[in-house]
N, C-alpha and C. Protein backbone atom coordinates (compact mmCIF):
# COMPACT_ATOMS: atom_id res chain seq x y z
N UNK A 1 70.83 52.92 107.75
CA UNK A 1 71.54 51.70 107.45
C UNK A 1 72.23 51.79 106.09
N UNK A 2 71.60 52.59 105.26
CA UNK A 2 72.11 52.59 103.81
C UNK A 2 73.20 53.12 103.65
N UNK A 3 73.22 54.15 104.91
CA UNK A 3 74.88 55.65 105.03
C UNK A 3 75.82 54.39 105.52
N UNK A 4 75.79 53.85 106.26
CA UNK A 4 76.49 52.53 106.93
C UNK A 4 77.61 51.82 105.53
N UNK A 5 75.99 51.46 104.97
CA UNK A 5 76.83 50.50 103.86
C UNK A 5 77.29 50.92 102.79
N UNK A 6 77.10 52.27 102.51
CA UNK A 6 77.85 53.24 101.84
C UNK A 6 79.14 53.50 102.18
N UNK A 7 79.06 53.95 103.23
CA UNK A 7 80.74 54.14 103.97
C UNK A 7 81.60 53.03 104.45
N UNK A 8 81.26 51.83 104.16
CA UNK A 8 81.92 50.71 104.45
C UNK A 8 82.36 50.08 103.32
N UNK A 9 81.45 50.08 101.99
CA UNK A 9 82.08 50.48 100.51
C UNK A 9 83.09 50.79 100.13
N UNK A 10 83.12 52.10 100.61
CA UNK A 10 84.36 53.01 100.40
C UNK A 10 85.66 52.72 101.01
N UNK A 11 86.07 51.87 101.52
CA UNK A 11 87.10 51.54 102.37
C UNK A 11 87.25 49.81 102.20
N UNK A 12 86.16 49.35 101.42
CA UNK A 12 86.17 47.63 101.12
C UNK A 12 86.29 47.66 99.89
N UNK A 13 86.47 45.94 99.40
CA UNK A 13 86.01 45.88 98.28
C UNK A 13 86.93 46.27 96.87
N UNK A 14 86.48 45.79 95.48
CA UNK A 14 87.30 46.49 94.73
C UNK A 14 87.87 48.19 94.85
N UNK A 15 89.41 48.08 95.01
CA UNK A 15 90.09 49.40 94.81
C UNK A 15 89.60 50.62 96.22
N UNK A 16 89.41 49.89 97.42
CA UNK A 16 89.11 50.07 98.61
C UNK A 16 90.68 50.35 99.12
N UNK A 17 91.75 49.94 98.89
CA UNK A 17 92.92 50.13 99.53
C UNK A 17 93.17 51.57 98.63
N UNK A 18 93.45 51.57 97.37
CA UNK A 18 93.71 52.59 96.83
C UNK A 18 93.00 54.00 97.22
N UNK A 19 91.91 54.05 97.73
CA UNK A 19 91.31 54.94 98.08
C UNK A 19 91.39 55.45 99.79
N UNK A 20 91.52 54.45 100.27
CA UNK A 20 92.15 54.88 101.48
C UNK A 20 93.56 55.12 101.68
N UNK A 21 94.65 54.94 100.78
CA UNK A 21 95.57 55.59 100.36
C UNK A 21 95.62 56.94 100.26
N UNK A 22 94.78 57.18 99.10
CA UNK A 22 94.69 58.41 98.31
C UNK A 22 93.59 59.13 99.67
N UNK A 23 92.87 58.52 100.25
CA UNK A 23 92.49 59.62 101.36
C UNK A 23 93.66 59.97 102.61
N UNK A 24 94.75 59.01 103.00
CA UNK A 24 95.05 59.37 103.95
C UNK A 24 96.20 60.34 103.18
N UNK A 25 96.44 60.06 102.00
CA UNK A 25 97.65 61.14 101.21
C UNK A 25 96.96 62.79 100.92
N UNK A 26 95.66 62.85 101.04
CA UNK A 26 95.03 63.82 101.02
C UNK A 26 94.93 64.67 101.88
N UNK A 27 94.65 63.98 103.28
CA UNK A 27 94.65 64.45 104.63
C UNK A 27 96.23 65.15 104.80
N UNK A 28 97.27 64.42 104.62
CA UNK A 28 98.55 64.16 105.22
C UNK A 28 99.36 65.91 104.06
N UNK A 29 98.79 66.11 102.74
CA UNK A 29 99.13 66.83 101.96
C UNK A 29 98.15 67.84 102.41
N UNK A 30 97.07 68.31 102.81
CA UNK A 30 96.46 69.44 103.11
C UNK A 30 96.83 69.96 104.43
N UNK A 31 97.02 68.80 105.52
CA UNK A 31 97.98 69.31 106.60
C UNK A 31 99.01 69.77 106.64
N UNK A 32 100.24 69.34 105.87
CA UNK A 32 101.51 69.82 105.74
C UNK A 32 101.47 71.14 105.28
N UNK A 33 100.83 71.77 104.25
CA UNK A 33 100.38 72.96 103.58
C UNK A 33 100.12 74.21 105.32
N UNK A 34 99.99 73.69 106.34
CA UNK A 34 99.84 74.72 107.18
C UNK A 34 101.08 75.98 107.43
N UNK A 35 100.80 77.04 107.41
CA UNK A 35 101.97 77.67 107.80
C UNK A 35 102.55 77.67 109.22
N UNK A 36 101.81 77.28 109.98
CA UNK A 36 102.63 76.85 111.46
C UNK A 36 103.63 75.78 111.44
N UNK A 37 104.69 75.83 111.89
CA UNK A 37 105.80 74.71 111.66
C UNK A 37 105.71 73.39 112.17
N UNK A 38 104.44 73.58 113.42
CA UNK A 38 104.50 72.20 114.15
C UNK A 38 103.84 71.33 113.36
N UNK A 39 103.21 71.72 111.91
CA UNK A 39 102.34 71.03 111.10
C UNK A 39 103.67 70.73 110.42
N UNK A 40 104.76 70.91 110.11
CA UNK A 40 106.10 70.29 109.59
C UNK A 40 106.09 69.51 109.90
N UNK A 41 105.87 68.18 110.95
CA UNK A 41 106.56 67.29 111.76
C UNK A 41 106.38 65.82 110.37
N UNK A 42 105.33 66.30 110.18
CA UNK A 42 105.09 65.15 108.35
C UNK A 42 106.00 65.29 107.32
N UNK A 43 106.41 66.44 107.01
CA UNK A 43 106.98 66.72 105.97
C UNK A 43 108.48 66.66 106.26
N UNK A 44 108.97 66.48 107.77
CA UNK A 44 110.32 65.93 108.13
C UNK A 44 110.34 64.39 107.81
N UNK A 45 109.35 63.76 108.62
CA UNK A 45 109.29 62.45 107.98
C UNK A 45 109.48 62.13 106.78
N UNK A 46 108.85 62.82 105.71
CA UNK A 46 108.88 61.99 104.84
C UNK A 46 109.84 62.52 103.64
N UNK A 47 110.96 61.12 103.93
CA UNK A 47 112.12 61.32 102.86
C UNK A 47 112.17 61.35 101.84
N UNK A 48 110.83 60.36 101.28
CA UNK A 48 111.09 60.57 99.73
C UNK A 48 110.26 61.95 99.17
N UNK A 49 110.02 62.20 99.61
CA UNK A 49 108.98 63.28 99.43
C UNK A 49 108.05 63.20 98.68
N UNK A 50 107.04 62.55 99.26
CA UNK A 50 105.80 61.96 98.51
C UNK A 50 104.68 63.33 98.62
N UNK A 51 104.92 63.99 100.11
CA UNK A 51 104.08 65.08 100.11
C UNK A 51 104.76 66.19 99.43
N UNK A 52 103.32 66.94 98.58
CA UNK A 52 104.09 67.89 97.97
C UNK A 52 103.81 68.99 98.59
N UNK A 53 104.69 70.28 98.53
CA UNK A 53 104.92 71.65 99.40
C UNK A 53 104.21 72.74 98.56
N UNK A 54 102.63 72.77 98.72
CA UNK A 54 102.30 73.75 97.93
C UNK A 54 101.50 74.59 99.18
N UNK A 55 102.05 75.78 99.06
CA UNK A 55 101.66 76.70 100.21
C UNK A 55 100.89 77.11 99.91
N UNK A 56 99.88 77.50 100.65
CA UNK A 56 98.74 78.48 99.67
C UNK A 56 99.39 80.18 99.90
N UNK A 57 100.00 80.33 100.70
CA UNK A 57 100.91 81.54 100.55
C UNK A 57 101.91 81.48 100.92
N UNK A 58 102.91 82.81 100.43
CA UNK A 58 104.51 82.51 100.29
C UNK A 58 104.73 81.85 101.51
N UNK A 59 105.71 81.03 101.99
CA UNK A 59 106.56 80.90 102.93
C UNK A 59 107.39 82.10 103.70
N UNK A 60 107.23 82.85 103.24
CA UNK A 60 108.03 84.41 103.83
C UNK A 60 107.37 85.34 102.90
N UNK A 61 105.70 85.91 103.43
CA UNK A 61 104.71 86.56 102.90
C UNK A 61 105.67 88.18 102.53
N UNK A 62 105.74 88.74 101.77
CA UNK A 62 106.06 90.57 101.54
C UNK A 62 105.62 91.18 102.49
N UNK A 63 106.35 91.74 103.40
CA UNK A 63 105.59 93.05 104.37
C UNK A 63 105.40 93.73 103.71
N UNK A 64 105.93 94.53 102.33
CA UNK A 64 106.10 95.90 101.69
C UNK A 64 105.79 95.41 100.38
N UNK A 65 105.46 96.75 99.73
CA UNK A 65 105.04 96.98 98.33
C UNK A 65 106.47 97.98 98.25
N UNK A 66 106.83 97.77 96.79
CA UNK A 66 107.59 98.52 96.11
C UNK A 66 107.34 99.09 95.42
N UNK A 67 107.10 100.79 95.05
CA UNK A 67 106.94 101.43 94.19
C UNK A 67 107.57 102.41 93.57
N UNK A 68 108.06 102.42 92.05
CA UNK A 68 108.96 103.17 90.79
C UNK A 68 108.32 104.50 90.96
N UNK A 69 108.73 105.25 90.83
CA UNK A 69 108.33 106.84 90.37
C UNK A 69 109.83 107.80 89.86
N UNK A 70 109.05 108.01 88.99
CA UNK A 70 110.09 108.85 87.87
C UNK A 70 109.69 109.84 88.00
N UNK A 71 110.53 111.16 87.76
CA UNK A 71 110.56 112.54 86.79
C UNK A 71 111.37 112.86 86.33
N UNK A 72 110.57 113.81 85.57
CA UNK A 72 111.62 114.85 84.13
C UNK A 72 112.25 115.66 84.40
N UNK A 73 113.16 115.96 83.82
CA UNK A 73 113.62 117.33 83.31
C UNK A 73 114.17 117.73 82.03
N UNK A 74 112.87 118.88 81.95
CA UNK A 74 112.66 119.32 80.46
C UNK A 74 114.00 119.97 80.09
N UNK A 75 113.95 120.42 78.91
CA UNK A 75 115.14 121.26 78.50
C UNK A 75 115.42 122.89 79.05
N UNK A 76 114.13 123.09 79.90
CA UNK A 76 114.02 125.09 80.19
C UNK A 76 114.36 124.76 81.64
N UNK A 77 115.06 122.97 82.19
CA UNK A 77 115.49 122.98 83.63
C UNK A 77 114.39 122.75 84.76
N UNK A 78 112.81 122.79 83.84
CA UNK A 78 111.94 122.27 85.29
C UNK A 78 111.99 121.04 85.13
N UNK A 79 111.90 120.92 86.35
CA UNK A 79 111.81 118.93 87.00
C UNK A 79 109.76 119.09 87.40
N UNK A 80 109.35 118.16 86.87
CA UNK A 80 108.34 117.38 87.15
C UNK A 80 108.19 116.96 88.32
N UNK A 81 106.89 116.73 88.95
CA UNK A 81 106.51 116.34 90.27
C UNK A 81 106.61 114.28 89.66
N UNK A 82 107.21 113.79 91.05
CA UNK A 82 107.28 112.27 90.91
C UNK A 82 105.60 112.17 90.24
N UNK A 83 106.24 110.92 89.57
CA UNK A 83 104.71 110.08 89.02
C UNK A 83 105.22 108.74 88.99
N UNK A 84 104.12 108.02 89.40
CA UNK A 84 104.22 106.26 89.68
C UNK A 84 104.38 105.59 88.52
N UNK A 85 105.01 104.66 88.43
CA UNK A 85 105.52 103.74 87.41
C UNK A 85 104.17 102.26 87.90
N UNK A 86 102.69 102.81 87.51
CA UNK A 86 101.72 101.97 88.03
C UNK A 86 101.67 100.88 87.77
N UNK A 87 101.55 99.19 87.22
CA UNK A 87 101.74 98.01 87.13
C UNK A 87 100.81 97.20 87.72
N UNK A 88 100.07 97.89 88.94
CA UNK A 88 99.53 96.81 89.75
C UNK A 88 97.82 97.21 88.96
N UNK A 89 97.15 96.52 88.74
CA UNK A 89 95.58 96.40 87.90
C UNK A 89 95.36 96.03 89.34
N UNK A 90 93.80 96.36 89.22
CA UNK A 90 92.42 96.15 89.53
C UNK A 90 92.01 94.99 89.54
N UNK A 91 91.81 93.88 90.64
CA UNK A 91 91.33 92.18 90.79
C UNK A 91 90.27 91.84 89.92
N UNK A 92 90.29 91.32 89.05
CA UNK A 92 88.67 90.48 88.35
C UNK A 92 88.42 89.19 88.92
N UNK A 93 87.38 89.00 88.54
CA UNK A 93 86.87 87.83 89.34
C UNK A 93 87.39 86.57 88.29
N UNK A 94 87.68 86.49 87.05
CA UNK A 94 88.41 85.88 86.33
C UNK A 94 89.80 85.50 86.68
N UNK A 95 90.31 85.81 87.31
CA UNK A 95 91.76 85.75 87.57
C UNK A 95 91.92 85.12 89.08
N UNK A 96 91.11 84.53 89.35
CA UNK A 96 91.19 83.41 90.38
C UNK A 96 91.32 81.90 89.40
N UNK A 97 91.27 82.23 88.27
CA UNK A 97 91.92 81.08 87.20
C UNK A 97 93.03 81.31 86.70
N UNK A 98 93.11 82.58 85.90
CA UNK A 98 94.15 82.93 85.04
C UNK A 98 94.32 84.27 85.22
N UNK A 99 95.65 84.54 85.52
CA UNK A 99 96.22 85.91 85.97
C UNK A 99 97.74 86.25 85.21
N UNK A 100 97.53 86.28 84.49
CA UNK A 100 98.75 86.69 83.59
C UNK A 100 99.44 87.93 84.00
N UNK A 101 98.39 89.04 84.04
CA UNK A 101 98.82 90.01 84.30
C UNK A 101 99.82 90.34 85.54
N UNK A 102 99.48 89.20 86.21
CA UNK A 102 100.08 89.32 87.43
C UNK A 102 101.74 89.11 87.52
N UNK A 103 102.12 88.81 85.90
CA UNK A 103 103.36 88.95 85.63
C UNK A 103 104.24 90.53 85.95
N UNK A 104 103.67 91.24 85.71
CA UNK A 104 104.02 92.47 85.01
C UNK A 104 104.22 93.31 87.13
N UNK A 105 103.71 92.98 87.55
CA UNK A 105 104.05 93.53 89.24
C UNK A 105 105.12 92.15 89.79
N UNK A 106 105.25 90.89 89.38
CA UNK A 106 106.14 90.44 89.74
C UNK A 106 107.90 90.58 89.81
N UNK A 107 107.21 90.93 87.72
CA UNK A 107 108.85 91.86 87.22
C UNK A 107 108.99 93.03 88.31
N UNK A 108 107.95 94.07 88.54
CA UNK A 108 108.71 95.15 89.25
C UNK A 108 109.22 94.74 90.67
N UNK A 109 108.82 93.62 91.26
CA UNK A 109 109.44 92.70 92.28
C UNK A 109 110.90 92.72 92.25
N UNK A 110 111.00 91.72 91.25
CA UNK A 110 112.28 90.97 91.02
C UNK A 110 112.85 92.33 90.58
N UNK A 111 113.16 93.49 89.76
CA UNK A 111 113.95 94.40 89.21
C UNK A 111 114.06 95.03 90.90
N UNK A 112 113.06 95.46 91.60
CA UNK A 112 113.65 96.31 92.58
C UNK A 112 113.96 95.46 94.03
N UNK A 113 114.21 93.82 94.01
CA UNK A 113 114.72 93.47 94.44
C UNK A 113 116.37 93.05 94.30
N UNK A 114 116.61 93.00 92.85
CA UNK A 114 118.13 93.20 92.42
C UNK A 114 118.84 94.16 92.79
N UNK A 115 118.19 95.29 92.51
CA UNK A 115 118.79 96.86 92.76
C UNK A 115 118.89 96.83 94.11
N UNK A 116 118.35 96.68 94.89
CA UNK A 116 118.28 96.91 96.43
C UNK A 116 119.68 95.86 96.43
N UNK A 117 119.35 94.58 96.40
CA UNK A 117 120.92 93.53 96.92
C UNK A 117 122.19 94.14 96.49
N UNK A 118 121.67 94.97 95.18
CA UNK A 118 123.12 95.75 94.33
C UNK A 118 123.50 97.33 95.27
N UNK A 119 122.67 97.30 95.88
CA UNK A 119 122.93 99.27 96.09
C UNK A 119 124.40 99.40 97.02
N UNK A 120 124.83 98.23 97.56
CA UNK A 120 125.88 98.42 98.88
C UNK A 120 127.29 98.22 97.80
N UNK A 121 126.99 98.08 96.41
CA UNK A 121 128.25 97.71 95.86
C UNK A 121 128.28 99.30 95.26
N UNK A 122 127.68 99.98 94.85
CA UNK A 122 127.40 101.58 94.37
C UNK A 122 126.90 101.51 93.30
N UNK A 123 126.22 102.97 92.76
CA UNK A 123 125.74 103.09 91.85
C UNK A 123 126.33 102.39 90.15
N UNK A 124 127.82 102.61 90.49
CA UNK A 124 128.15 102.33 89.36
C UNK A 124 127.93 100.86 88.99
N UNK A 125 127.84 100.00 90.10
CA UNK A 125 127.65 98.69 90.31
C UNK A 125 125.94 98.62 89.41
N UNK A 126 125.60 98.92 90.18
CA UNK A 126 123.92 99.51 89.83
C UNK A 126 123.88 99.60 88.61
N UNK A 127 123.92 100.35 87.79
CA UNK A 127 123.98 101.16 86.45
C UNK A 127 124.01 100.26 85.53
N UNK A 128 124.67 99.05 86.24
CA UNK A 128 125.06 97.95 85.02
C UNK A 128 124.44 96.91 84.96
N UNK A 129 123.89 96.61 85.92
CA UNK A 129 123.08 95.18 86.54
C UNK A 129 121.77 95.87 85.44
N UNK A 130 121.09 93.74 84.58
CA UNK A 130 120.33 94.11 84.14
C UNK A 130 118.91 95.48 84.13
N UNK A 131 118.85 94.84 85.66
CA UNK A 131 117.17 95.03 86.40
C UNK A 131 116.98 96.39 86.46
N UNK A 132 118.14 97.56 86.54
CA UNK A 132 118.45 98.48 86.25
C UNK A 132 118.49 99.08 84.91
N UNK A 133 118.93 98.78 83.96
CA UNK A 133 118.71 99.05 82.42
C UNK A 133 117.47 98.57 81.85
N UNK A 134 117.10 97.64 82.40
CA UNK A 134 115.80 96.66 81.54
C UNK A 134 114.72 98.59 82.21
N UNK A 135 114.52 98.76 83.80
CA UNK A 135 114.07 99.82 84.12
C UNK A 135 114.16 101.51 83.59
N UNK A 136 115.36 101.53 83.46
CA UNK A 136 115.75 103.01 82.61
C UNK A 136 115.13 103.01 80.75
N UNK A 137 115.02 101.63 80.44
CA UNK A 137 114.52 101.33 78.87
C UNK A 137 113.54 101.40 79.38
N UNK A 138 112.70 100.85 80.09
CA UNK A 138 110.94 100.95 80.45
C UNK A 138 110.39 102.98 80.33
N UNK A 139 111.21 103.24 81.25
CA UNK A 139 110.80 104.54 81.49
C UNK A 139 111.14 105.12 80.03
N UNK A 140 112.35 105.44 79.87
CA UNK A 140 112.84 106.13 78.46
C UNK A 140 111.71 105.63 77.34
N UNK A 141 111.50 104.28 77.26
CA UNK A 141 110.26 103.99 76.02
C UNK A 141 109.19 104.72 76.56
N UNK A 142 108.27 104.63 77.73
CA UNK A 142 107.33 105.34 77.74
C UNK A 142 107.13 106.45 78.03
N UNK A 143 108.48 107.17 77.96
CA UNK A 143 108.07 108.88 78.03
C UNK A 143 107.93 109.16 76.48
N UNK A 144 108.57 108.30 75.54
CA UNK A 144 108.48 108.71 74.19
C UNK A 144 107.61 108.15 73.36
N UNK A 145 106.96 107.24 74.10
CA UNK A 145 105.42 106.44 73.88
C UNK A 145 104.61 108.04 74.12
N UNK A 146 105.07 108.12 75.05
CA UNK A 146 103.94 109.65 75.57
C UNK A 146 103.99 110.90 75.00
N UNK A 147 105.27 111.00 73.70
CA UNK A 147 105.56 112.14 73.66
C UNK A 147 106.02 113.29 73.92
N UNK A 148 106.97 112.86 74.88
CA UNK A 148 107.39 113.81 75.82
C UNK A 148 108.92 114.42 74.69
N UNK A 149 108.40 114.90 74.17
CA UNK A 149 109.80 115.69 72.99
C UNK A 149 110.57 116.63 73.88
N UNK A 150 110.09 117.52 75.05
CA UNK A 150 111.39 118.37 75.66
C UNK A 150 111.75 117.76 76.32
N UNK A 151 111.92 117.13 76.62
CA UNK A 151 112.36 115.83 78.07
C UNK A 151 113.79 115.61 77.47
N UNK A 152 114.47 116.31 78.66
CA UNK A 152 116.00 115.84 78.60
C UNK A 152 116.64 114.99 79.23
N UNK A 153 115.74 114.74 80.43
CA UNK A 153 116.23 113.26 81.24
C UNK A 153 115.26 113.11 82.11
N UNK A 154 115.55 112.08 82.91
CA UNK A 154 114.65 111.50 83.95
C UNK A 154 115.17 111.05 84.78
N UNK A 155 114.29 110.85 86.39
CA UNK A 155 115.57 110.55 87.49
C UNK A 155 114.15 109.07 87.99
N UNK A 156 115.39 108.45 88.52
CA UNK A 156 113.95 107.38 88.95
C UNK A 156 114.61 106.91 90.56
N UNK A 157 112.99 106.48 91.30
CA UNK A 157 113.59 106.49 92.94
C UNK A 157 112.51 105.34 92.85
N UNK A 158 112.63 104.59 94.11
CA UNK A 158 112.51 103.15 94.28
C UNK A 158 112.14 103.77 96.45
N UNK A 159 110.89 103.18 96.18
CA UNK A 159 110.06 103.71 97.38
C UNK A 159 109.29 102.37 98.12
N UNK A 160 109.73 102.26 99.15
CA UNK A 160 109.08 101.39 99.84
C UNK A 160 108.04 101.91 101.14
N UNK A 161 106.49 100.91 100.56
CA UNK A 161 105.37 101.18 101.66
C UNK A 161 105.08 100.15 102.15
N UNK A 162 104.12 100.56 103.06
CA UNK A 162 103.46 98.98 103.63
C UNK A 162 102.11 98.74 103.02
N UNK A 163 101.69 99.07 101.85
CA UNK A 163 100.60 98.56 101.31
C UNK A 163 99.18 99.65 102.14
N UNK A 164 98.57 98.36 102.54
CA UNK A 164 97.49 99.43 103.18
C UNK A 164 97.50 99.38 104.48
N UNK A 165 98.42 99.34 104.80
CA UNK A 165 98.93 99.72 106.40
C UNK A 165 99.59 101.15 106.34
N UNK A 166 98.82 102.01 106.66
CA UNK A 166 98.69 103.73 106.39
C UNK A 166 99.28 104.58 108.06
N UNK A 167 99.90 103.44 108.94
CA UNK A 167 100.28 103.92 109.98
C UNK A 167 102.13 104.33 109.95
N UNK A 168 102.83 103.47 108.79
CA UNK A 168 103.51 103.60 108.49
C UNK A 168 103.96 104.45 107.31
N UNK A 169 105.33 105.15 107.33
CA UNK A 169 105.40 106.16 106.31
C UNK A 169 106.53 105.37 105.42
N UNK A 170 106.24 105.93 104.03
CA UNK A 170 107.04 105.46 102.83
C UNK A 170 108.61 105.77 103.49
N UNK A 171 109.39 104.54 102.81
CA UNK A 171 110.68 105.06 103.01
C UNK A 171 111.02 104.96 101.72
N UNK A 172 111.96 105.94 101.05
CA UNK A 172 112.97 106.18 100.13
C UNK A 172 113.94 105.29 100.33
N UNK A 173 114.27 104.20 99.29
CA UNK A 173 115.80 103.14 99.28
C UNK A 173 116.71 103.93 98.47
N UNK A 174 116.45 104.28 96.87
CA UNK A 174 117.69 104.22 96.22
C UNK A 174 116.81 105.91 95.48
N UNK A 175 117.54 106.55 95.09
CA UNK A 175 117.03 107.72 93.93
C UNK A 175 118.23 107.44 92.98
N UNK A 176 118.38 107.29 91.72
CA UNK A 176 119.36 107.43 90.49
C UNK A 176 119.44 109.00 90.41
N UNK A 177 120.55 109.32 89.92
CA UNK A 177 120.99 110.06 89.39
C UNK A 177 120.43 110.49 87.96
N UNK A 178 120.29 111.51 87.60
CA UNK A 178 119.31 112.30 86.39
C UNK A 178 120.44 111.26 85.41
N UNK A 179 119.01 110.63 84.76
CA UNK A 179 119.82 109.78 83.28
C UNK A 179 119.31 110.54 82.12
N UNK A 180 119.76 110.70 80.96
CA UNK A 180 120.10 111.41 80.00
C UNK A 180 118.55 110.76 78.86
N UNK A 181 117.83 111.35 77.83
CA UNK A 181 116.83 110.83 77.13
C UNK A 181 117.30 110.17 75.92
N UNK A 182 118.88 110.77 75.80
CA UNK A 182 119.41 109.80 74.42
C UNK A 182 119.99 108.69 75.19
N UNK A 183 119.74 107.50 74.64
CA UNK A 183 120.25 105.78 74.96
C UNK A 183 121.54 106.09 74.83
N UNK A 184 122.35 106.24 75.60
CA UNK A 184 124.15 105.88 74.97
C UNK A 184 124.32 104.30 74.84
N UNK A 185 125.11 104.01 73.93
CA UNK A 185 125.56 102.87 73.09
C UNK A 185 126.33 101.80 74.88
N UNK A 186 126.02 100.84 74.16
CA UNK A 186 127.09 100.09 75.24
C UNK A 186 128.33 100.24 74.61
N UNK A 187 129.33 99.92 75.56
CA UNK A 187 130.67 99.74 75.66
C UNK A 187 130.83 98.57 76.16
N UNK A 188 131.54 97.31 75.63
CA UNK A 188 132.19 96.30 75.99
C UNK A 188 133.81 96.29 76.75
């Protein structure tokens, strides 16, 4: 009898409307959040847009991982075996709060998603677009972070996998052309 008059509380009484508000806006906002579309039929309704659109994952999830790999070539003409331009860390259990880091694989997102929309205009197109230079400065700083003193240039290729779906094979999108270890100056 006591569960009774408990739950009849909750829906009476002072600030009884407000709460059955805020429950049916609860219901109505955790439903819409579905990724099946027929759970849309709320979120067409409602014009002012009282429900808010927070997905718990993308709306158009990544099939593929994108991955940088560079090599050298020293001054005596050997080229280096590719090596990964790594970014992606190891999950902590902390970072189901705060994930900062998770900046730093987004950038390589967004840079080798520019380059890709840019590749049909040509390299030279390429060459100039930020996401491209911000990348050739990444690499060039950390070969000389590393010390790499015979290093006369570096070539960088842009590789797409399916993550850990191992049935599929990497495809190659773009390889640059061997860029030089001295920065040339811009030209306006």
């Amino acid at each position: 009898m006591r569960a009774v008059t408990l739950a009849r509380s909750l829906f009476t009484g002072p600030g009884g409307t407000i709460r059955v508000v805020g429950a049916v806006m609860l219901a109505c906002t955790i439903s819409s959040q579905h990724p099946n579309p027929a759970f849309n039929r709320l979120q067409r309704k409602d014009t002012f847009s009282l429900l808010p659109n927070w997905r718990f994952f993308a709306p158009t999830p990544a099939m593929h991982d994108h991955h940088l790999l560079y090599r050298t070539l020293d001054r005596s003409g050997e080229t280096s075996p590719w090596r990964d331009i790594d970014v992606i860390a190891g999950r902590k259990l902390s970072q189901v709060v705060w994930f900062a880091a998770r900046r730093q694989e987004k950038a390589v997102f967004d840079v080798c998603g520019e380059i890709l929309r840019s590749l049909d205009k040509g390299f030279g197109f390429v060459a100039q677009i930020p996401s491209y230079r911000i990348l050739v400065g990444h690499i060039r700083n950390r070969l000389m972070v590393d010390g790499a003193g015979d290093v006369q240039g570096f070539q960088v290729t842009l590789v797409r996998a399916a993550g850990y779906d191992r049935s599929e094979e990497p495809a190659v999108l773009f390889v640059s052309p061997y860029v030089p270890m001295e920065q040339e100056s811009m030209s306006d």
